[in-house]
N, C-alpha and C. Protein backbone atom coordinates (compact mmCIF):
# COMPACT_ATOMS: atom_id res chain seq x y z
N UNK A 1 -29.98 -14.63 -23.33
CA UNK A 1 -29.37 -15.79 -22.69
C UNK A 1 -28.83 -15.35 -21.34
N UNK A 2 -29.13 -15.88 -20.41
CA UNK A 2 -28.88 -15.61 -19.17
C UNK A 2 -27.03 -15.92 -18.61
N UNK A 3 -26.73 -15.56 -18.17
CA UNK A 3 -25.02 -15.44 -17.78
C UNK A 3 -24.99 -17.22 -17.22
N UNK A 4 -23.96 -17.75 -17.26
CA UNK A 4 -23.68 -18.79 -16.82
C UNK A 4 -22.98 -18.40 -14.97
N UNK A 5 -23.22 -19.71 -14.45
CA UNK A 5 -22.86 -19.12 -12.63
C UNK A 5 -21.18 -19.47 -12.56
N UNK A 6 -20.79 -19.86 -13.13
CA UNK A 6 -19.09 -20.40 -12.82
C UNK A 6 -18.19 -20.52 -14.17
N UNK A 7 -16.91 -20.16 -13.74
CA UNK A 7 -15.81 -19.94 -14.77
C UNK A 7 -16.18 -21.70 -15.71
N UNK A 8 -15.86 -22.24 -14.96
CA UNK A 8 -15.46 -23.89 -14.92
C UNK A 8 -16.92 -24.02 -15.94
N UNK A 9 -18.01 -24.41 -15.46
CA UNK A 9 -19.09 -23.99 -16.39
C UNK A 9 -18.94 -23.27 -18.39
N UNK A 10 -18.08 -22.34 -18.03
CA UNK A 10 -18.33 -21.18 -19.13
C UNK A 10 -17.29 -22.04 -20.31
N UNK A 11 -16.13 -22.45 -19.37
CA UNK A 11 -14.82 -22.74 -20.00
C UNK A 11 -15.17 -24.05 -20.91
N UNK A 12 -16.14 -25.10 -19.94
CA UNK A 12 -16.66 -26.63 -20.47
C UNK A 12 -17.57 -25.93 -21.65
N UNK A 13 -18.48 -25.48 -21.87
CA UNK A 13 -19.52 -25.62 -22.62
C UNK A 13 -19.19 -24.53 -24.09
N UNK A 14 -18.12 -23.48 -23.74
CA UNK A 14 -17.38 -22.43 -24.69
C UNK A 14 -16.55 -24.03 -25.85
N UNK A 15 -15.77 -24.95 -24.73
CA UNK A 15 -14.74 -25.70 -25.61
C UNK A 15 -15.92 -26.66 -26.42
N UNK A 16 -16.90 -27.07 -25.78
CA UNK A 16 -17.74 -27.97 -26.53
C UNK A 16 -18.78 -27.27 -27.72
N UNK A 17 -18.96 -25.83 -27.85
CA UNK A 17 -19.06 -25.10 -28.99
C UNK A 17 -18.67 -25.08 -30.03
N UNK A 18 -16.94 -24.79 -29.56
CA UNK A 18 -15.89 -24.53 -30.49
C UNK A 18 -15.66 -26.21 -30.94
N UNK A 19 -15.38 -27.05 -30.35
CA UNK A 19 -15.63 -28.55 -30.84
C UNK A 19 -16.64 -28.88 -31.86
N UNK A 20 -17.72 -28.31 -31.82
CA UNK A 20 -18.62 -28.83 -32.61
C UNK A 20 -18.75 -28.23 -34.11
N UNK A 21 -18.64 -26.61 -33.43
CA UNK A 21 -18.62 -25.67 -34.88
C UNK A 21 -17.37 -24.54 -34.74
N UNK A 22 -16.16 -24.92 -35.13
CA UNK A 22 -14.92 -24.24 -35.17
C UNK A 22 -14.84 -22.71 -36.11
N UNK A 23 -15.50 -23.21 -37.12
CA UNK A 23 -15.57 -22.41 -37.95
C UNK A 23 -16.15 -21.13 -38.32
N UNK A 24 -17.57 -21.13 -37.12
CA UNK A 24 -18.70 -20.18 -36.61
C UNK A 24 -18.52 -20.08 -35.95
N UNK A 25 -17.83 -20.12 -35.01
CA UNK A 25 -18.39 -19.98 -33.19
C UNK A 25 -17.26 -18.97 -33.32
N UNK A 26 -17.74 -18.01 -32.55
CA UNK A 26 -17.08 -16.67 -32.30
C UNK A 26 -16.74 -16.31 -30.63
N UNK A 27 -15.67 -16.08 -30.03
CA UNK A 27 -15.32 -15.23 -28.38
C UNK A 27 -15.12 -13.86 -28.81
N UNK A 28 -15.88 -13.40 -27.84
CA UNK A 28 -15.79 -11.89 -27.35
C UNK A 28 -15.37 -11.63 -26.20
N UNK A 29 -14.86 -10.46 -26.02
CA UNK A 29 -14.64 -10.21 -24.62
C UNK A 29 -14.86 -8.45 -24.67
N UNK A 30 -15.63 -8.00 -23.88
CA UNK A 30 -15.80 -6.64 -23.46
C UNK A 30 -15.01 -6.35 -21.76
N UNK A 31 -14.36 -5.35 -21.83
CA UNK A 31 -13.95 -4.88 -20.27
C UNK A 31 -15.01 -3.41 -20.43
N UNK A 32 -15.31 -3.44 -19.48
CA UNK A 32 -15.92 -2.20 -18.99
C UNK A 32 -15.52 -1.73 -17.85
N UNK A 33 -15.02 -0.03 -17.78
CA UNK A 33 -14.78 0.46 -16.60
C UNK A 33 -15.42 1.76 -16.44
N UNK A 34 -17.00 1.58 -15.37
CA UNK A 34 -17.32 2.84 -15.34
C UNK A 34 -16.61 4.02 -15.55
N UNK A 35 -16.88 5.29 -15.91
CA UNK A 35 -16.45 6.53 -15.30
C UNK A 35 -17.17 7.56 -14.92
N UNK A 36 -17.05 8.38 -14.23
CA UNK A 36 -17.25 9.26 -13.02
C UNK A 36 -17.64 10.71 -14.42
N UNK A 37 -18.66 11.15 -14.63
CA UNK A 37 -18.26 12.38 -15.21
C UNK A 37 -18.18 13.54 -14.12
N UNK A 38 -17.87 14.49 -14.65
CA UNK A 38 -17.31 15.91 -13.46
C UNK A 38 -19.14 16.61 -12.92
N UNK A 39 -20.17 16.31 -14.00
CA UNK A 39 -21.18 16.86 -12.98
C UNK A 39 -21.43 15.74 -11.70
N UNK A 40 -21.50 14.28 -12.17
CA UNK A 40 -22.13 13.48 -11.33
C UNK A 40 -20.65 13.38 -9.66
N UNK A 41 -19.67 13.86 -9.96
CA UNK A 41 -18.93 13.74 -8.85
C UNK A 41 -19.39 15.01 -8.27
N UNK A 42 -18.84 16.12 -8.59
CA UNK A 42 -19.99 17.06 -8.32
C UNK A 42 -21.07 17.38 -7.33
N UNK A 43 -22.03 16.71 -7.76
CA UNK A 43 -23.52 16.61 -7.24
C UNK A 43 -23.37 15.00 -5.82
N UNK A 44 -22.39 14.31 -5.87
CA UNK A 44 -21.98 13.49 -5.42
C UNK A 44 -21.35 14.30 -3.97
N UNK A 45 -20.26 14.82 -4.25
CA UNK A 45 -19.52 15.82 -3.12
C UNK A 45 -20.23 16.80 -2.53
N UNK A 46 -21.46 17.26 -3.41
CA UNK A 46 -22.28 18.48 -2.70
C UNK A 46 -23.37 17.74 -2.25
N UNK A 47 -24.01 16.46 -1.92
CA UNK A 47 -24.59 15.72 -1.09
C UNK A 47 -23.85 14.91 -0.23
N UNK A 48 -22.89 14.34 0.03
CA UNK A 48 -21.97 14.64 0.97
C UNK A 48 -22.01 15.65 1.58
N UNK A 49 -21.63 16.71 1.51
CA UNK A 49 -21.08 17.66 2.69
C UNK A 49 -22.68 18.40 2.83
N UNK A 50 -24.10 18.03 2.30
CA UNK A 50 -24.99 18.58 3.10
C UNK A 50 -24.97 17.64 3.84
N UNK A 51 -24.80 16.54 3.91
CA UNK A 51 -25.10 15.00 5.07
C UNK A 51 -24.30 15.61 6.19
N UNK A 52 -22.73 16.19 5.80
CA UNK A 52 -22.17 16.30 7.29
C UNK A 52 -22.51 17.60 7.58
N UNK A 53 -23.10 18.90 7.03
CA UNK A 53 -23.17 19.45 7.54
C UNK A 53 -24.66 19.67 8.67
N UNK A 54 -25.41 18.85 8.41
CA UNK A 54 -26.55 18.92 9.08
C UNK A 54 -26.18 18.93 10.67
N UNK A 55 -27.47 19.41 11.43
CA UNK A 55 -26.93 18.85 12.63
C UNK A 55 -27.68 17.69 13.16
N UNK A 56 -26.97 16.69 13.12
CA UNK A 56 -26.82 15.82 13.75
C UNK A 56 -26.77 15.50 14.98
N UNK A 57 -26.84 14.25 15.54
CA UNK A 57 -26.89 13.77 17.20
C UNK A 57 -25.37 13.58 16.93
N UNK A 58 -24.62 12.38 17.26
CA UNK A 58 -23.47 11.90 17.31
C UNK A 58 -22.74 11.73 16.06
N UNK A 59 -24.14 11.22 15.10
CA UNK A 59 -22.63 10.62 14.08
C UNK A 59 -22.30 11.70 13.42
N UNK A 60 -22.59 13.22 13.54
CA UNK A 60 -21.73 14.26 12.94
C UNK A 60 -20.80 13.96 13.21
N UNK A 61 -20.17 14.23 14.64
CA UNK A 61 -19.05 14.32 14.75
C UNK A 61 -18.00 13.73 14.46
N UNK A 62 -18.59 12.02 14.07
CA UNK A 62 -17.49 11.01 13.76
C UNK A 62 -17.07 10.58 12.19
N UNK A 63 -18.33 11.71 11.43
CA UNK A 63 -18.11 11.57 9.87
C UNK A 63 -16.35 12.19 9.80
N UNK A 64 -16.12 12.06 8.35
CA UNK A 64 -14.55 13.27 8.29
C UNK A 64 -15.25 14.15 7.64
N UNK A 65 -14.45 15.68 7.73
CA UNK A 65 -15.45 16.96 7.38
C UNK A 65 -14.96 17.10 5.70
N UNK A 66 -13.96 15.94 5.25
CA UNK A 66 -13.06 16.48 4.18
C UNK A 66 -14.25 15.21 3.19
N UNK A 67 -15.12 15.95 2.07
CA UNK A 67 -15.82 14.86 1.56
C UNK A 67 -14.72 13.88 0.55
N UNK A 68 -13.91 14.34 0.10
CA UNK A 68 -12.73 13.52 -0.87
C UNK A 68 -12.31 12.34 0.15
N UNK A 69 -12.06 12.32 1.50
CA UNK A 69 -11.60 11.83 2.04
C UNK A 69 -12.60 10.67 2.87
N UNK A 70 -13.91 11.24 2.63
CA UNK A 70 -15.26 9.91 3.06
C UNK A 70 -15.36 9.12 2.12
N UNK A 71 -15.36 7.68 2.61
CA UNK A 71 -15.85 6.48 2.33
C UNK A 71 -16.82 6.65 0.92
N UNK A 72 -16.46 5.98 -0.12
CA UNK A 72 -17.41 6.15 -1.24
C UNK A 72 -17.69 4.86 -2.11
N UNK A 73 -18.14 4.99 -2.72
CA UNK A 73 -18.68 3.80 -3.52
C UNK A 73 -17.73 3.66 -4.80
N UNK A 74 -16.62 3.37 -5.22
CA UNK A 74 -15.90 2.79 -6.22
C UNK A 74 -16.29 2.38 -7.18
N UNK A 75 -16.35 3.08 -8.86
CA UNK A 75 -16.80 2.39 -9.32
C UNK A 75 -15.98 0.33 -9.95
N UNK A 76 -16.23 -0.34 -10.30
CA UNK A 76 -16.11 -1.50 -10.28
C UNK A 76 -16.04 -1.91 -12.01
N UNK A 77 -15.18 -2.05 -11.94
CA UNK A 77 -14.31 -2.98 -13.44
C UNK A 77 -15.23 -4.24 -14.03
N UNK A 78 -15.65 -4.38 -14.86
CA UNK A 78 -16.22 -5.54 -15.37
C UNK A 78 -15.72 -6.40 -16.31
N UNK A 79 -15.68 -8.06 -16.45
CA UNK A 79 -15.29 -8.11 -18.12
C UNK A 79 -16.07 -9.17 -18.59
N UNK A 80 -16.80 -8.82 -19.38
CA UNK A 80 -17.76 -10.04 -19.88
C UNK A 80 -17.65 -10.80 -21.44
N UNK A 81 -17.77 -12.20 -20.78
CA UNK A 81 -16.64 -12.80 -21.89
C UNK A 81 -18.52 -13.48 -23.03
N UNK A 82 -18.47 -13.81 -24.31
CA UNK A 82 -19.62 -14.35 -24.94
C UNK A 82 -18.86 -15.24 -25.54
N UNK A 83 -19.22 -16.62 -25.96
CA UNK A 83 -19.20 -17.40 -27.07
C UNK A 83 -20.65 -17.17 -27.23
N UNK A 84 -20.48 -17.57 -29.06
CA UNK A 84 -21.91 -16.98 -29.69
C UNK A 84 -21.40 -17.95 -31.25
N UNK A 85 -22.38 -18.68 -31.47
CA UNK A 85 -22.34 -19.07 -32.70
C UNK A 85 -24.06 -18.69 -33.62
N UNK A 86 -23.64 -18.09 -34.43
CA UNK A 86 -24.68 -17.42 -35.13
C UNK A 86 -26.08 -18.43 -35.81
N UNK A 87 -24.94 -19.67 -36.57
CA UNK A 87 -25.67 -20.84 -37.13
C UNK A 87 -26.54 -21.30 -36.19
N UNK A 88 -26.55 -21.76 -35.10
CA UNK A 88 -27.24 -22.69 -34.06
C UNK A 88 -27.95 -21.79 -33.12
N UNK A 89 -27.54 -20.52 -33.02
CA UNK A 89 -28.02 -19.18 -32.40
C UNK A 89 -27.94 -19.11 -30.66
N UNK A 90 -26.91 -20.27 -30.58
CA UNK A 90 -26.05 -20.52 -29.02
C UNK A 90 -25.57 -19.50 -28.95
N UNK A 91 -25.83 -19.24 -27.58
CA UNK A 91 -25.16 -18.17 -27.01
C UNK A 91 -24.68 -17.96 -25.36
N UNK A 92 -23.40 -18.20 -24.87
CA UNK A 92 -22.81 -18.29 -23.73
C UNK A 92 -22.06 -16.95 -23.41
N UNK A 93 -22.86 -16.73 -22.22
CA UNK A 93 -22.41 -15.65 -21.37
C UNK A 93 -21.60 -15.88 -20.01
N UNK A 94 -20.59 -15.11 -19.95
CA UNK A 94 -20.35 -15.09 -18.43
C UNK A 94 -19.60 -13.56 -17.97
N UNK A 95 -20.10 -13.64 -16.63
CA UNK A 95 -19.20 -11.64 -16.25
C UNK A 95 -18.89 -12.29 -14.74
N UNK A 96 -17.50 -11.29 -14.72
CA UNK A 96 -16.71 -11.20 -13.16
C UNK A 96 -16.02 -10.03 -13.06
N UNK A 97 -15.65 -9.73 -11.88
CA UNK A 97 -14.95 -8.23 -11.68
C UNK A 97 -13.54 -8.95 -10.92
N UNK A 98 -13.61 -10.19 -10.80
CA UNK A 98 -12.43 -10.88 -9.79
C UNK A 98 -11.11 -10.91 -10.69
N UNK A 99 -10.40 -10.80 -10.63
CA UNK A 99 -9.30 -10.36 -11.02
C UNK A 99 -8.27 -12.17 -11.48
N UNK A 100 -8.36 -12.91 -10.23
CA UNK A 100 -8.10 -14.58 -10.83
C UNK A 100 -8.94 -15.03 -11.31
N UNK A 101 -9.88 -14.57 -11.62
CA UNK A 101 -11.17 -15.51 -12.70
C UNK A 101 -10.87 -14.70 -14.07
N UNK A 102 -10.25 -13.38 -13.91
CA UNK A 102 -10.13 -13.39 -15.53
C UNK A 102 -8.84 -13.77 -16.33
N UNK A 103 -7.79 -13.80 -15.06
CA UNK A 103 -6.41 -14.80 -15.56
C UNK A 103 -6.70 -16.08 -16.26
N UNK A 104 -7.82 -17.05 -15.13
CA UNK A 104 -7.56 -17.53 -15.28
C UNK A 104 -8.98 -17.97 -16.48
N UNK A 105 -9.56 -17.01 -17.14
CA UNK A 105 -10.59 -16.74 -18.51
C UNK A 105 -9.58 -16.73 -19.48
N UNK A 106 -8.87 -15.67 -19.51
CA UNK A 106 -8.05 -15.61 -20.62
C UNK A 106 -7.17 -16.84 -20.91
N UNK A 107 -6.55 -17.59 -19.99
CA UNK A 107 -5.96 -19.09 -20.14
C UNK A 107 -6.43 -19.73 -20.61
N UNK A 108 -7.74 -20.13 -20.43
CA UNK A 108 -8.24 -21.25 -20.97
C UNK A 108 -8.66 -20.48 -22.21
N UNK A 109 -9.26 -19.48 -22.56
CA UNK A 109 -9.68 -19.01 -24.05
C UNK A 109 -8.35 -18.85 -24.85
N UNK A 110 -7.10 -18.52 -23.92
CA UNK A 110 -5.91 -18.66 -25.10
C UNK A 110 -5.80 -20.60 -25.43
N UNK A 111 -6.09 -21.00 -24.69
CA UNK A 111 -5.92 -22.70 -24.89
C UNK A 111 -6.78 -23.28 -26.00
N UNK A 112 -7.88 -22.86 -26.36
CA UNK A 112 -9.65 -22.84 -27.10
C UNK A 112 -8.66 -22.25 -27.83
N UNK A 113 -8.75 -20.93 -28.37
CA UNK A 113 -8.40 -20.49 -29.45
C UNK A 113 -6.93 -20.91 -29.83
N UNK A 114 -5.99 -21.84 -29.64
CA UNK A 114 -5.16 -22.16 -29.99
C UNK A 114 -5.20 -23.69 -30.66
N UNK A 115 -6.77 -24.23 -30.46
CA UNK A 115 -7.17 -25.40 -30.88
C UNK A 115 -7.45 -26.69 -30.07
N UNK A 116 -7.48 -26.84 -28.77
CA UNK A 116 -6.94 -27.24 -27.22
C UNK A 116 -8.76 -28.23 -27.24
N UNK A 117 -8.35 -29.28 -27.57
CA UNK A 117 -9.88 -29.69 -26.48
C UNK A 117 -10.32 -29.90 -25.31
N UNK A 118 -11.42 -30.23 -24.89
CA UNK A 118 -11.90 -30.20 -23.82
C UNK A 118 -10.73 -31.15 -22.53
N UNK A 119 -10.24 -32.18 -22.82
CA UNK A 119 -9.49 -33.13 -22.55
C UNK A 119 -8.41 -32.36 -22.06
N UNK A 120 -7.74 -31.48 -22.88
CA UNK A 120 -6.27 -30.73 -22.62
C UNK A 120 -6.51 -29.88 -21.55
N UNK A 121 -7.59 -29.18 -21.36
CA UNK A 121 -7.75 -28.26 -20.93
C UNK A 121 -7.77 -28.36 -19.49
N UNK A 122 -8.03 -29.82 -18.63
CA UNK A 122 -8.11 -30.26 -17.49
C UNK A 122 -9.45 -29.85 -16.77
N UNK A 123 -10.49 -29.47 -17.32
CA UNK A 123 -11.58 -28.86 -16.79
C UNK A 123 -12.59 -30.08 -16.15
N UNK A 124 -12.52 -31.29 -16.83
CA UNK A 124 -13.36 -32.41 -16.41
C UNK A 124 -12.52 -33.76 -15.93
N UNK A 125 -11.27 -33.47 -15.87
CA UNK A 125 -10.51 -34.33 -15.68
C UNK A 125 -10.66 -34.54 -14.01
N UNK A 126 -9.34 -35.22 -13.45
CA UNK A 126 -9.04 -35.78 -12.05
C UNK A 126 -9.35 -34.22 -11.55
N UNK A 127 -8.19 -33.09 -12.04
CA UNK A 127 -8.14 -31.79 -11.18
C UNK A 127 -9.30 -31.17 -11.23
N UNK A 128 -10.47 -31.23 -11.79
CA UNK A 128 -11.78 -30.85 -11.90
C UNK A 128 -12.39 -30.33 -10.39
N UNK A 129 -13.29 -30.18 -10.39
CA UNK A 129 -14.18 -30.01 -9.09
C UNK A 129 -14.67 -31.57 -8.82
N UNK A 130 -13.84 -31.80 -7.58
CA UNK A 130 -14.48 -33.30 -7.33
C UNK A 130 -15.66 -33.27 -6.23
N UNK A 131 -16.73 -34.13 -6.44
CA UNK A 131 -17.38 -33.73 -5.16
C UNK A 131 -16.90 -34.80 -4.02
N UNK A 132 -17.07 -34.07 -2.62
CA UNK A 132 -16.35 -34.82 -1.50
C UNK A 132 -17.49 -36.00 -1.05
N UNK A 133 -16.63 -36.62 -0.93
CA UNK A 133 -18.04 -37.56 0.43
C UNK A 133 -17.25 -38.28 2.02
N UNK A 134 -18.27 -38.52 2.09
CA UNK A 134 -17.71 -38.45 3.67
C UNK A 134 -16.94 -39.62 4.53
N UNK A 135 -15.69 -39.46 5.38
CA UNK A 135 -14.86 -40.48 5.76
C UNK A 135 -15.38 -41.14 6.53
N UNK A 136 -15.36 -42.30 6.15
CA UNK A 136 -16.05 -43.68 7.15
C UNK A 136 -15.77 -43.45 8.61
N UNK A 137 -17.18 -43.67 9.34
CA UNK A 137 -16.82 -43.70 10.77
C UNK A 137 -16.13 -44.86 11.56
N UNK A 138 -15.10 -44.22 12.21
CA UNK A 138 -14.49 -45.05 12.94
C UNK A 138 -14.26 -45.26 14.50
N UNK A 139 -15.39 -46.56 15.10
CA UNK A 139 -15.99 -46.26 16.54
C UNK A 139 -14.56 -47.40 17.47
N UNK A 140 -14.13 -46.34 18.08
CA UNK A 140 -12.57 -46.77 19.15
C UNK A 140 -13.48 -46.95 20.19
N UNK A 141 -12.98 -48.00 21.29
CA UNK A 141 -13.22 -48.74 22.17
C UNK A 141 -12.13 -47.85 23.01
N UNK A 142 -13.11 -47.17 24.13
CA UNK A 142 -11.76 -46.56 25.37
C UNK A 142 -12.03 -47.53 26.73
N UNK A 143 -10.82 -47.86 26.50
CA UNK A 143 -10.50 -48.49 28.23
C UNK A 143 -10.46 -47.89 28.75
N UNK A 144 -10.73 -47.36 30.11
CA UNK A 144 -10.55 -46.99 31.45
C UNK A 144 -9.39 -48.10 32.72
N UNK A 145 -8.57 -47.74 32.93
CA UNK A 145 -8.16 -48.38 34.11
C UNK A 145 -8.48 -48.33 35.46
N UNK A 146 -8.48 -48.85 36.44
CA UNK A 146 -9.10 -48.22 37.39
C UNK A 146 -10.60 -48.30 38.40
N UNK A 147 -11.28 -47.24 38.60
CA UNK A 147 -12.86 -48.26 38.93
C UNK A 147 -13.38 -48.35 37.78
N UNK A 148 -13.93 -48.41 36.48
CA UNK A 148 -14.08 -48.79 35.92
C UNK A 148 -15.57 -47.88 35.28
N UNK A 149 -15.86 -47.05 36.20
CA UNK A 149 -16.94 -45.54 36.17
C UNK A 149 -16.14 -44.59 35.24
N UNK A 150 -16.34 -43.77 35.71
CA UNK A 150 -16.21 -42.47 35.34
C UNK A 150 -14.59 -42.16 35.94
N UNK A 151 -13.73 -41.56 34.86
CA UNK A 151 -12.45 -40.59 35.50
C UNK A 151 -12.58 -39.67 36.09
N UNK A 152 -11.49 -39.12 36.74
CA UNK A 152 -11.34 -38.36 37.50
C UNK A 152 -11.35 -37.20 36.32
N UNK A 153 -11.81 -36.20 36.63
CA UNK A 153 -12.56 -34.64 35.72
C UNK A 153 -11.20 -33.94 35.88
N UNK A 154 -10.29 -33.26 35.14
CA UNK A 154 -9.34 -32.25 35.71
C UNK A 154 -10.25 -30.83 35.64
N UNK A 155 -9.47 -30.11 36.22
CA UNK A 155 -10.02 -28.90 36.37
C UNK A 155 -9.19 -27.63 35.44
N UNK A 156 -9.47 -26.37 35.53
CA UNK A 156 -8.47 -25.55 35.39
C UNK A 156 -8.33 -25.25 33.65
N UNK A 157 -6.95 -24.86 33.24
CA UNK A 157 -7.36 -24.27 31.79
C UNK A 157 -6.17 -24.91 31.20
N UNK A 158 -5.31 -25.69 32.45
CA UNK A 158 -4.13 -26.03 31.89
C UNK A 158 -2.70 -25.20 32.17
N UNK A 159 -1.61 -25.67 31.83
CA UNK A 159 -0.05 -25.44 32.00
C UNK A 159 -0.03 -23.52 31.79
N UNK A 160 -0.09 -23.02 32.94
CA UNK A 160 0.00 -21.50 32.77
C UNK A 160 1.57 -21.43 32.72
């Protein structure tokens, strides 16, 4: 089953699961946080410092010579949430590394698992994602006083 694209998405179709089959429908949640073992940092730091030690045109000089202290790739926190009901063999995925999308994951799954329907939850309601449309145009009539052409143009950038 392919990941769902939005919290709002995960949160509607998780409560309409649990609505239908309370009794089967199961949440998971996995966090995953890479880690670094000591060969792969290692082999990491000793390709680094052949990069700066080469010789180079310019950008030697502007690397830092300290590899702990160069720019690196972080590894990145995950948490991937499933509803899964076994009977019907539904299965809802979603993953984020954003830190207010999983506040605000765990809220609404404490709301679901506390018995909360879709209704309570405000997900399809007024505060929902509304889509916009666009403010009526409104065509003003400018007078000119005067000859009745074109104004006089100011110049300049304004009140220095």
């Amino acid at each position: 089953m392919p990941y769902l694209p939005t919290t709002q998405a995960f949160l509607e179709q998780s409560a309409q699961l649990l609505e239908a089959y309370p009794e089967t429908t199961r949440i998971t949640t996995k966090y995953s946080f890479p880690t670094e073992r000591r060969a792969q940092k290692h082999k990491r730091e000793k390709s680094l410092a052949k990069k700066q030690s080469e010789p180079a045109s310019e950008s030697a000089s502007t690397q830092p010579a300290d590899p702990s202290t160069s720019t690196s790739t972080a590894p990145v926190a995950c948490l991937t949430l499933k509803t899964f009901n076994p009977a019907t063999g539904v299965c809802l995925k979603y993953r984020t590394n954003k830190l207010q999308e999983v506040s605000r994951l765990m809220t609404g799954l404490g709301k679901l698992a506390g018995g909360a329907d879709v209704a309570s939850l405000g997900l399809s309601g007024p505060g929902a994602d509304v889509e916009m449309v666009d403010a009526p145009v409104v065509i003003e009539e400018v007078v000119q006083a005067g000859k009745g052409g074109k104004g006089k143009k100011k110049g300049g950038k304004g009140k220095r």
